[in-house]
C-alpha atoms as a PDB file:
ATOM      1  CA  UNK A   1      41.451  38.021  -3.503  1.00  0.00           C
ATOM      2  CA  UNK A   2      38.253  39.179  -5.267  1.00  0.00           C
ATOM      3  CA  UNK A   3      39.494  42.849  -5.900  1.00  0.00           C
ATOM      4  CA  UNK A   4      42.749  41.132  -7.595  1.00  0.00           C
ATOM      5  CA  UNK A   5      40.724  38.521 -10.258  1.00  0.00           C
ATOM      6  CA  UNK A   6      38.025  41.793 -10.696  1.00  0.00           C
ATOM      7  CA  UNK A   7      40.865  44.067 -11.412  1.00  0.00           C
ATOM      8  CA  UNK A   8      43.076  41.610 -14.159  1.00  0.00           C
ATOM      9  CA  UNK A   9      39.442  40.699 -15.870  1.00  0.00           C
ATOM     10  CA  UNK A  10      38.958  44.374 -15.828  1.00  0.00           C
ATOM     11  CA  UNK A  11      42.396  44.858 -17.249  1.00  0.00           C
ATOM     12  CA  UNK A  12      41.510  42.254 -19.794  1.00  0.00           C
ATOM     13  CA  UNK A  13      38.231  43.760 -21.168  1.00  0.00           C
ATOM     14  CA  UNK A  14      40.182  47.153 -21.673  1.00  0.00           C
ATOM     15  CA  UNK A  15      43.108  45.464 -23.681  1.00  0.00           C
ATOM     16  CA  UNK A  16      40.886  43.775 -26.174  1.00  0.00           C
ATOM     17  CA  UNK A  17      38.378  47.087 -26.024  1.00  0.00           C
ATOM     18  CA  UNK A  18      41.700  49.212 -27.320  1.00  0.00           C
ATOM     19  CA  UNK A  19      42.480  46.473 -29.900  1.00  0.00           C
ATOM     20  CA  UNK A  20      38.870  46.368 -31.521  1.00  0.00           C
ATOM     21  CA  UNK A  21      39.291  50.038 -31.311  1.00  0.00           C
ATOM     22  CA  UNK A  22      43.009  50.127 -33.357  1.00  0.00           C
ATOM     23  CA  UNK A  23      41.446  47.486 -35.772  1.00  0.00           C
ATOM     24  CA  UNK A  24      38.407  49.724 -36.590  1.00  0.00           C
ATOM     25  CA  UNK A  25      40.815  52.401 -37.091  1.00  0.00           C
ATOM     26  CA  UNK A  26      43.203  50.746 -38.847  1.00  0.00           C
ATOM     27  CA  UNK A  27      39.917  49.314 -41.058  1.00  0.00           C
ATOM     28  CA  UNK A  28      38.779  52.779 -41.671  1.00  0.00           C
ATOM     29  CA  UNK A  29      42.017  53.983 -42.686  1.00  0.00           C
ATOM     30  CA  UNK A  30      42.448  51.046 -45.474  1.00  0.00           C
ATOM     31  CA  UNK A  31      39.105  51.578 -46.733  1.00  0.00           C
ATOM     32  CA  UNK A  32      39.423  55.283 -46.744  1.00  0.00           C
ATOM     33  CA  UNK A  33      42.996  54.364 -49.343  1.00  0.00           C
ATOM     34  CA  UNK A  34      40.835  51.735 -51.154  1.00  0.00           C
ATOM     35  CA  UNK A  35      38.320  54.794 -51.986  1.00  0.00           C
ATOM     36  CA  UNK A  36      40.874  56.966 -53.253  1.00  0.00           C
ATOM     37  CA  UNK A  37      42.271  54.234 -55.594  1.00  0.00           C
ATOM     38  CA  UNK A  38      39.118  53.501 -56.890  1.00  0.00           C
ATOM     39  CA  UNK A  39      38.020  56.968 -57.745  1.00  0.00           C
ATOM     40  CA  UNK A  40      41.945  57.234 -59.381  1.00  0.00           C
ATOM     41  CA  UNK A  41      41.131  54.669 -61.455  1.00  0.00           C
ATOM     42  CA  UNK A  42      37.535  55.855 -62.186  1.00  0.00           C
ATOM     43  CA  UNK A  43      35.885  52.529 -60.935  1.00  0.00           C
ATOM     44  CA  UNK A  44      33.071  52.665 -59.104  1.00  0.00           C
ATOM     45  CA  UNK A  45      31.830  50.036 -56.242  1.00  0.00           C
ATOM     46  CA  UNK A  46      28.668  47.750 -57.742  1.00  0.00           C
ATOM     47  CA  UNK A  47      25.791  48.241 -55.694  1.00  0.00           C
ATOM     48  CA  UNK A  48      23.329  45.899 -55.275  1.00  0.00           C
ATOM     49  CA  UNK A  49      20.029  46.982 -56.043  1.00  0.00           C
ATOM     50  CA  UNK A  50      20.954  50.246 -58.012  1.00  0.00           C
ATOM     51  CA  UNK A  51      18.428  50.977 -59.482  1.00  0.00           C
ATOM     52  CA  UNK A  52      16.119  51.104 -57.250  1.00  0.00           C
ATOM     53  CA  UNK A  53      17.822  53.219 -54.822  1.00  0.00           C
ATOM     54  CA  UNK A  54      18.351  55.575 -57.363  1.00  0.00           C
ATOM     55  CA  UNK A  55      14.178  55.449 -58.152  1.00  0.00           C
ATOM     56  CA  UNK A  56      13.681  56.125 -54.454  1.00  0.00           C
ATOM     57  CA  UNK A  57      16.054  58.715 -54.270  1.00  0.00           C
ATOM     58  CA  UNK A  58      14.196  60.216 -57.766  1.00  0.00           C
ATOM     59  CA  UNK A  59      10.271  59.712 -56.164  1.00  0.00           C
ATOM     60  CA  UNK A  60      11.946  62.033 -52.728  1.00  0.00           C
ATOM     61  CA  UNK A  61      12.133  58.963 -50.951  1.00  0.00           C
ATOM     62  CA  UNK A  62      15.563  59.344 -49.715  1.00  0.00           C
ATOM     63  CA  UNK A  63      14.931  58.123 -46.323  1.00  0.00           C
ATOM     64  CA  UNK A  64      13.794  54.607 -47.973  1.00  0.00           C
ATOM     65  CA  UNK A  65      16.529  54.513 -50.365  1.00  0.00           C
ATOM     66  CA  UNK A  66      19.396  55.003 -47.507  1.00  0.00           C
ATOM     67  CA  UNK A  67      17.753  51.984 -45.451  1.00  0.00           C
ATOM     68  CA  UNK A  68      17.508  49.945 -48.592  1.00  0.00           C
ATOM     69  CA  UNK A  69      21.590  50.405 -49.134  1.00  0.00           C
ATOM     70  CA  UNK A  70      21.938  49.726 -45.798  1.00  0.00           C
ATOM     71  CA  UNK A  71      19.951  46.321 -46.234  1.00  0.00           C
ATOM     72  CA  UNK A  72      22.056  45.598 -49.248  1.00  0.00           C
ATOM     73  CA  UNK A  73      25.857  46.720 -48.430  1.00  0.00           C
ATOM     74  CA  UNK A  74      25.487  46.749 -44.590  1.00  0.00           C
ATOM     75  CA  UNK A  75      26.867  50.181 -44.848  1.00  0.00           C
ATOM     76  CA  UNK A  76      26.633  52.355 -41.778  1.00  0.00           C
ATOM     77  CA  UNK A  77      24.014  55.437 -41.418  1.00  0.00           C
ATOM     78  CA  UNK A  78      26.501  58.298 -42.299  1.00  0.00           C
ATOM     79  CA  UNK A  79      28.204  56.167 -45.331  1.00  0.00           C
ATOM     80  CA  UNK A  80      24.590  54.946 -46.373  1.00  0.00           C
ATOM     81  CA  UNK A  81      23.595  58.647 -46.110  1.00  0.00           C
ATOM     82  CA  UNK A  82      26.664  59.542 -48.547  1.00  0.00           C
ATOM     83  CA  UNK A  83      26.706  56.827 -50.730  1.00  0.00           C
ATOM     84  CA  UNK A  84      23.103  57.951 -51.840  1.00  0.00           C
ATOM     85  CA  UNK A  85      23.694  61.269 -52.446  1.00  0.00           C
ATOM     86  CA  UNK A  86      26.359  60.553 -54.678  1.00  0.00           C
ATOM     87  CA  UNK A  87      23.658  58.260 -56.652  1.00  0.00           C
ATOM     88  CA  UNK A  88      20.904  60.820 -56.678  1.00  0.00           C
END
């Protein structure tokens, strides 16, 4: 009896581990089309903090200014890393 409850709360965990997983990608995907109409329509995102980042970024601090836009948007490392690139 203890193989059959392990087995449907394993079963369980791997059904709502694929949803989470379809969300993300289905979040990614609707951000990635949110991106491209912004840039179409030459807006840009307000970041918090701007000018600062972009100081850091100017003294060679780029390693401070990516963990400061990652305080302030909550951005991962990779879109963080990206994000101040574009602003230096």
């Amino acid at each position: 009896m203890d193989a059959v409850a392990f087995l449907i709360v394993f079963l369980g965990i791997m059904t709502i581990k694929f949803e989470i997983s379809r969300a993300d990608r289905r979040a990614a995907r609707l951000e990635r089309k949110l991106d491209l109409v912004l840039e179409h329509l030459d807006l840009h995102e307000e970041v918090p903090r701007r000018d600062e980042i972009v100081a850091l970024v100017r003294e060679g601090k780029r390693i401070q200014a990516v963990k400061t836009y990652r305080e302030v948007t909550g951005a991962g490392l990779a879109e963080a890393k990206e994000a101040v690139d574009r602003l230096g």
